[in-house]
C-alpha atoms as a PDB file:
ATOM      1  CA  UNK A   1      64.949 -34.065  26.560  1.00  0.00           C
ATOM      2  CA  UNK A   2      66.040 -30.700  27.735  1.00  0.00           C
ATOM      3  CA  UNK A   3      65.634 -27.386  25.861  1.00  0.00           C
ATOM      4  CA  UNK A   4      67.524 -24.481  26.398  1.00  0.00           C
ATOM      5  CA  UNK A   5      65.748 -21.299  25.956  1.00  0.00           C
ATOM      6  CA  UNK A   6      67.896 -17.661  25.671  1.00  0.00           C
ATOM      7  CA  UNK A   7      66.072 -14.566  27.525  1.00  0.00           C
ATOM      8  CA  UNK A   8      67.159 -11.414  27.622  1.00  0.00           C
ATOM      9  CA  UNK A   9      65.815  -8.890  29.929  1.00  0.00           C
ATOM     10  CA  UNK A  10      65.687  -5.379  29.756  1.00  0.00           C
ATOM     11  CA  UNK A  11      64.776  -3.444  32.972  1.00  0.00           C
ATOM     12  CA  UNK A  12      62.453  -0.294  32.420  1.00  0.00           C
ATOM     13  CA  UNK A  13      64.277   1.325  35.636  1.00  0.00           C
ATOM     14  CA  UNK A  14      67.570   0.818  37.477  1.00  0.00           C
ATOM     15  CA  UNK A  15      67.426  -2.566  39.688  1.00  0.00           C
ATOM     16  CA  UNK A  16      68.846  -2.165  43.037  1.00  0.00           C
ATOM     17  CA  UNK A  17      70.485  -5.944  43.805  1.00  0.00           C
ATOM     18  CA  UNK A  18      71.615  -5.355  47.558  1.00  0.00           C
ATOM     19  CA  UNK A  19      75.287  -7.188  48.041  1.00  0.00           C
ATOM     20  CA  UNK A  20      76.673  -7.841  51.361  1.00  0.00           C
ATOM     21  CA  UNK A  21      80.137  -6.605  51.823  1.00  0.00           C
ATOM     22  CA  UNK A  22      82.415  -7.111  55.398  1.00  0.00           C
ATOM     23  CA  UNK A  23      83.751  -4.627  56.884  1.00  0.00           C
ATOM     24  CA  UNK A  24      82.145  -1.814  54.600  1.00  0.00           C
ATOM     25  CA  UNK A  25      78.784   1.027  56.054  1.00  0.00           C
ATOM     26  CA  UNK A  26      77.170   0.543  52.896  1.00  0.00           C
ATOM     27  CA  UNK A  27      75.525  -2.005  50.499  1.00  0.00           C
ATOM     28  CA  UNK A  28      76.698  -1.987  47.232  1.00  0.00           C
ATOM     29  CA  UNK A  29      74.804  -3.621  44.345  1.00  0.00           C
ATOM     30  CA  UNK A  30      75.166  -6.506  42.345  1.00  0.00           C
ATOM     31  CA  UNK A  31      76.315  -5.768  38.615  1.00  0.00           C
ATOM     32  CA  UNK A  32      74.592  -8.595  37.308  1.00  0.00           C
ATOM     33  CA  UNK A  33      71.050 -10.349  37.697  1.00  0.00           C
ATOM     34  CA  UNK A  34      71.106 -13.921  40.005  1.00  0.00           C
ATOM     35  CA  UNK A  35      69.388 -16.539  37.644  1.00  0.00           C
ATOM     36  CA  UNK A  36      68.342 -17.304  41.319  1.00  0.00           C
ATOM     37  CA  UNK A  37      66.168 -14.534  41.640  1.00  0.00           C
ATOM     38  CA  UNK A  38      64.216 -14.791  38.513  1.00  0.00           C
ATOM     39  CA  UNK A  39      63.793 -18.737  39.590  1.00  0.00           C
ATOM     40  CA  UNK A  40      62.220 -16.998  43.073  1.00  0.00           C
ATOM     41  CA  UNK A  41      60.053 -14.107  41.529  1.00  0.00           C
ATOM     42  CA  UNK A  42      58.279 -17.174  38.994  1.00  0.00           C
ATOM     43  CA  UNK A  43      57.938 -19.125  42.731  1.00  0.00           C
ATOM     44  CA  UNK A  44      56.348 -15.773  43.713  1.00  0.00           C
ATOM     45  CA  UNK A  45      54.144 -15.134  40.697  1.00  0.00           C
ATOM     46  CA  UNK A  46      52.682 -18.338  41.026  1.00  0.00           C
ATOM     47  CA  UNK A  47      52.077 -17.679  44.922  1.00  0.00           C
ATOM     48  CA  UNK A  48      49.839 -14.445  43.877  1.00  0.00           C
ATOM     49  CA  UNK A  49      48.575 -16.250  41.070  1.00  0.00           C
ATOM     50  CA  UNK A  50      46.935 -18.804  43.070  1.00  0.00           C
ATOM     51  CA  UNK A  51      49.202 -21.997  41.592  1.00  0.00           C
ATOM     52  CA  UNK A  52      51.054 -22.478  44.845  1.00  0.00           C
ATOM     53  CA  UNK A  53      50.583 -26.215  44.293  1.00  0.00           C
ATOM     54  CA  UNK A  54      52.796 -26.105  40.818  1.00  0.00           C
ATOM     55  CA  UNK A  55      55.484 -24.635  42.670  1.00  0.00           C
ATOM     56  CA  UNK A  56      57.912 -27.766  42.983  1.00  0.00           C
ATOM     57  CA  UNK A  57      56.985 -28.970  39.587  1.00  0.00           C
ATOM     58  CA  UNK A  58      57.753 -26.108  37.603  1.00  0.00           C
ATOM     59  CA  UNK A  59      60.828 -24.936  39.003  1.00  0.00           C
ATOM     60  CA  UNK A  60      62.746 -28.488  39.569  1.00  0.00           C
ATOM     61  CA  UNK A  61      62.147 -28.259  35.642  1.00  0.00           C
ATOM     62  CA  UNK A  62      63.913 -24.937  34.913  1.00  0.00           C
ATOM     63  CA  UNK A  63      67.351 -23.580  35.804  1.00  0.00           C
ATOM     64  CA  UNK A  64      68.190 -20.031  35.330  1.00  0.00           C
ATOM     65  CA  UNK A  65      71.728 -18.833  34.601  1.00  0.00           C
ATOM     66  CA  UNK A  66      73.074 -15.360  35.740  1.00  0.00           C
ATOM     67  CA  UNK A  67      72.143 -12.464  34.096  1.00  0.00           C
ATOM     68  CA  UNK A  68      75.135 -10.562  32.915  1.00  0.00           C
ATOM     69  CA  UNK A  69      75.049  -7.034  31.258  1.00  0.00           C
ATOM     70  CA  UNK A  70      75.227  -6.577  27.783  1.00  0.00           C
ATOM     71  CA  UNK A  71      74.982  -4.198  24.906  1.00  0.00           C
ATOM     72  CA  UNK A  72      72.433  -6.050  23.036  1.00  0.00           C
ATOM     73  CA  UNK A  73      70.269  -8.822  23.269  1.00  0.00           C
ATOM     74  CA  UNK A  74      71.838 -10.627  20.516  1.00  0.00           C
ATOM     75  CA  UNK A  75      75.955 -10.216  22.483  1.00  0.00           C
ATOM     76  CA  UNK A  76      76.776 -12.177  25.097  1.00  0.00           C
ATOM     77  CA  UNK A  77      78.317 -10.891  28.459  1.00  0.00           C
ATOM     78  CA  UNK A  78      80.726 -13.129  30.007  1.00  0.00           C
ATOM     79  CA  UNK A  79      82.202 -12.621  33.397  1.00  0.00           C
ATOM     80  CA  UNK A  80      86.059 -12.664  33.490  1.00  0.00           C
ATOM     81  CA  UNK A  81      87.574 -15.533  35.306  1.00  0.00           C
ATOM     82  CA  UNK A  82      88.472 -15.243  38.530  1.00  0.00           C
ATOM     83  CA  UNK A  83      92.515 -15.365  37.488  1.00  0.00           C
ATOM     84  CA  UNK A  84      91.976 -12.788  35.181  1.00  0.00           C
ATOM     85  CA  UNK A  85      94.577  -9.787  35.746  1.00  0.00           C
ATOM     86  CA  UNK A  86      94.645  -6.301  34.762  1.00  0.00           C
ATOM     87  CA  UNK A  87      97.074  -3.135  35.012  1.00  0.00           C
ATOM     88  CA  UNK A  88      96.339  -1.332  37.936  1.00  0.00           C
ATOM     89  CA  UNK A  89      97.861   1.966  36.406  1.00  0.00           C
ATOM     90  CA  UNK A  90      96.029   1.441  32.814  1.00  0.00           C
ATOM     91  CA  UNK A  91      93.139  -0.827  33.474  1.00  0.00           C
ATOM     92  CA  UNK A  92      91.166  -2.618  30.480  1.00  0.00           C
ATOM     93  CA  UNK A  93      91.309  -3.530  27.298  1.00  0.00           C
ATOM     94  CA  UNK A  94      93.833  -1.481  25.142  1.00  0.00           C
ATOM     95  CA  UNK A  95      94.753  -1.551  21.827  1.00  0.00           C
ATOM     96  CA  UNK A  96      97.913  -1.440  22.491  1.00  0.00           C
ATOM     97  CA  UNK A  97      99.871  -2.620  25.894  1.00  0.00           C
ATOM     98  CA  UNK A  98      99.049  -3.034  29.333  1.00  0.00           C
ATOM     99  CA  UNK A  99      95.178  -4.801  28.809  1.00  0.00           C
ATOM    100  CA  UNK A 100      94.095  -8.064  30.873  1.00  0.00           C
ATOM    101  CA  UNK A 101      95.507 -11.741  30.507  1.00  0.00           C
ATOM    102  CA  UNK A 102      94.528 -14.449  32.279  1.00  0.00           C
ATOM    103  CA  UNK A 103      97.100 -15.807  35.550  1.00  0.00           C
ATOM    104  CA  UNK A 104      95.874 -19.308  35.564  1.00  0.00           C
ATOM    105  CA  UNK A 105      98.318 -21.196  33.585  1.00  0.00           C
ATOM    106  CA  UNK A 106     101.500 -18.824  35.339  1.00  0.00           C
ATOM    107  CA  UNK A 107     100.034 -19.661  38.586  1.00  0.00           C
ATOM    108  CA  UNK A 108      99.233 -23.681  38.228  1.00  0.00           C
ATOM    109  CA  UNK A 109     102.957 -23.973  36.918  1.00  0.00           C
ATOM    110  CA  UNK A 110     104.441 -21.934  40.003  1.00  0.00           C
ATOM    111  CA  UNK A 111     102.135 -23.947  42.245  1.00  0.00           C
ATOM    112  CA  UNK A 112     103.281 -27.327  40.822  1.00  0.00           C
ATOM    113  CA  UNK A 113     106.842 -26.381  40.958  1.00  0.00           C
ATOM    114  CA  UNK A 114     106.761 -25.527  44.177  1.00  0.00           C
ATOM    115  CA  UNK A 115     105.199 -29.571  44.893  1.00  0.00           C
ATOM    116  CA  UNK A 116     107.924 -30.795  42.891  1.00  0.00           C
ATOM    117  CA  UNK A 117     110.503 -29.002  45.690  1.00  0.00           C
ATOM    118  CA  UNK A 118     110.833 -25.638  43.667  1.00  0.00           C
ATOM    119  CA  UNK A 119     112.604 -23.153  45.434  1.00  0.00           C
ATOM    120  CA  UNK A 120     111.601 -19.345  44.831  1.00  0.00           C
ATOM    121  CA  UNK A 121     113.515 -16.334  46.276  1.00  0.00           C
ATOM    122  CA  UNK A 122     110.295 -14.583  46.263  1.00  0.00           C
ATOM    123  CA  UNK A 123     106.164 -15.317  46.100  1.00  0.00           C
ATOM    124  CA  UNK A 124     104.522 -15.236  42.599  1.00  0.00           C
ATOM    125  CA  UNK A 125     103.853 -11.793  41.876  1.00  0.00           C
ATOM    126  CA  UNK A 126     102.758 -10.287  38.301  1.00  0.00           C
ATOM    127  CA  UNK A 127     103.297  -6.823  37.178  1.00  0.00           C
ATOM    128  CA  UNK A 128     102.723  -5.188  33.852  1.00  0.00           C
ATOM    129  CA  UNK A 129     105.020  -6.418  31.337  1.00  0.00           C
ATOM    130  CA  UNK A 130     104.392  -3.344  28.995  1.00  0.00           C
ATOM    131  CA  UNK A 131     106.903  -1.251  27.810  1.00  0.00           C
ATOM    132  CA  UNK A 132     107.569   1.289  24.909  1.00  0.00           C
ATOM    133  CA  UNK A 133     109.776   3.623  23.933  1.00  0.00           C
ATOM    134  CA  UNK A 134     109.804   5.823  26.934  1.00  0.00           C
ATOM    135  CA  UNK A 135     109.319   3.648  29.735  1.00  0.00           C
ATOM    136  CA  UNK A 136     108.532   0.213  31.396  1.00  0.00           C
ATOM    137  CA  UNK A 137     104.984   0.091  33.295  1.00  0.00           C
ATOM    138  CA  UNK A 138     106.123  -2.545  35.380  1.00  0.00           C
ATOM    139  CA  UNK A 139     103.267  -1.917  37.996  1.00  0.00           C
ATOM    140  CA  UNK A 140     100.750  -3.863  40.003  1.00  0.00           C
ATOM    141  CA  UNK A 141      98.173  -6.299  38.684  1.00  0.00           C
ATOM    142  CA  UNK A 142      95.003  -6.350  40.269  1.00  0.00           C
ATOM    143  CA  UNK A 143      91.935  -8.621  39.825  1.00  0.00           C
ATOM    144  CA  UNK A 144      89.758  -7.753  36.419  1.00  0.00           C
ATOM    145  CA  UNK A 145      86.359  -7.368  37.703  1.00  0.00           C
ATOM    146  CA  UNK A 146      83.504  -7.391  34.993  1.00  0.00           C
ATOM    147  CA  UNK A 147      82.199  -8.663  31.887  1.00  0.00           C
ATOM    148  CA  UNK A 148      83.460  -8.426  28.131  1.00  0.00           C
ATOM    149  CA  UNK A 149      81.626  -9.708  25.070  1.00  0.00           C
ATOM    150  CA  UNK A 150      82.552 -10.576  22.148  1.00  0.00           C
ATOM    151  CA  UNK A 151      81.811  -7.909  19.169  1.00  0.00           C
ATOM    152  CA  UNK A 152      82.852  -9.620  15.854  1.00  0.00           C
ATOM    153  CA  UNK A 153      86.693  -9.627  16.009  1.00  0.00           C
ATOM    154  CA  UNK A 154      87.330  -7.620  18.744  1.00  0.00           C
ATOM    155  CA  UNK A 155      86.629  -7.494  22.400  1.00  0.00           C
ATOM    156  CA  UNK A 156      85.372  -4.704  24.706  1.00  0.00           C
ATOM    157  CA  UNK A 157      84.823  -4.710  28.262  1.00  0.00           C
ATOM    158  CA  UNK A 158      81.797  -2.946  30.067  1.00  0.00           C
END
């Protein structure tokens, strides 16, 4: 029988989680905590604490998930999927216009149309459908990078 077990961590100082980027002069760090690492810092406490021979045994038992930033250990940060889009002119959530939707669905259709013998002047490209009274946005979408959680009825991204 498996149990699940919620943790929440909060660090006393920042945590620098180095990232490997191509082509950059710099390391950047991770915005979120590997469930990985906390798997390999209990292999390491049990190293220093003498219990090298529990090592396999414990951890084949426990799976960590990713630790993802929230506001409060009771909220739960969820990373945006990957097809997520957002307005590159007016980024996040808004309470009005522009804000992030999800490509997915758009992009499965377009890609099974285009099996079927679909024939498209042009590539699949989304901009910003929002528009008011004074103009259309109408510019790029670019990939939502992040987390949101979900406060009562609304949503906020951090």
């Amino acid at each position: 029988m498996k149990e699940e077990i919620f943790v929440s961590i909060t660090p006393k100082s920042p945590i620098y989680l180095g990232e490997i980027k191509p082509n950059t002069s710099f390391l950047s760090s991770k915005n979120y905590l590997p469930g990985g690492l906390l798997l390999g810092a209990l292999g390491e406490y049990l190293v220093r604490s003498k219990r090298e021979g529990e090592i396999r045994e414990i951890t084949k038992k426990i799976r960590f998930g990713n630790f993802f930033p929230s506001r409060g250990e009771t909220l739960w940060a969820i990373p945006f999927p990957v097809t997520s889009l957002e307005c590159k002119r007016e980024p996040r959530f808004k309470p009005k216009g522009h804000g992030i939707f999800d490509s997915l669905l758009v992009s499965l259709a377009y890609a099974e149309l285009q099996k079927a013998g679909a024939k498209f002047p042009v590539p699949l490209d989304f901009k910003c459908r929002y528009s008011d009274s004074n103009s259309n946005c109408n510019r790029r979408m670019d990939r939502a990078l992040g987390f949101f959680i979900k406060e009562k009825c609304s949503v906020a991204k951090i």
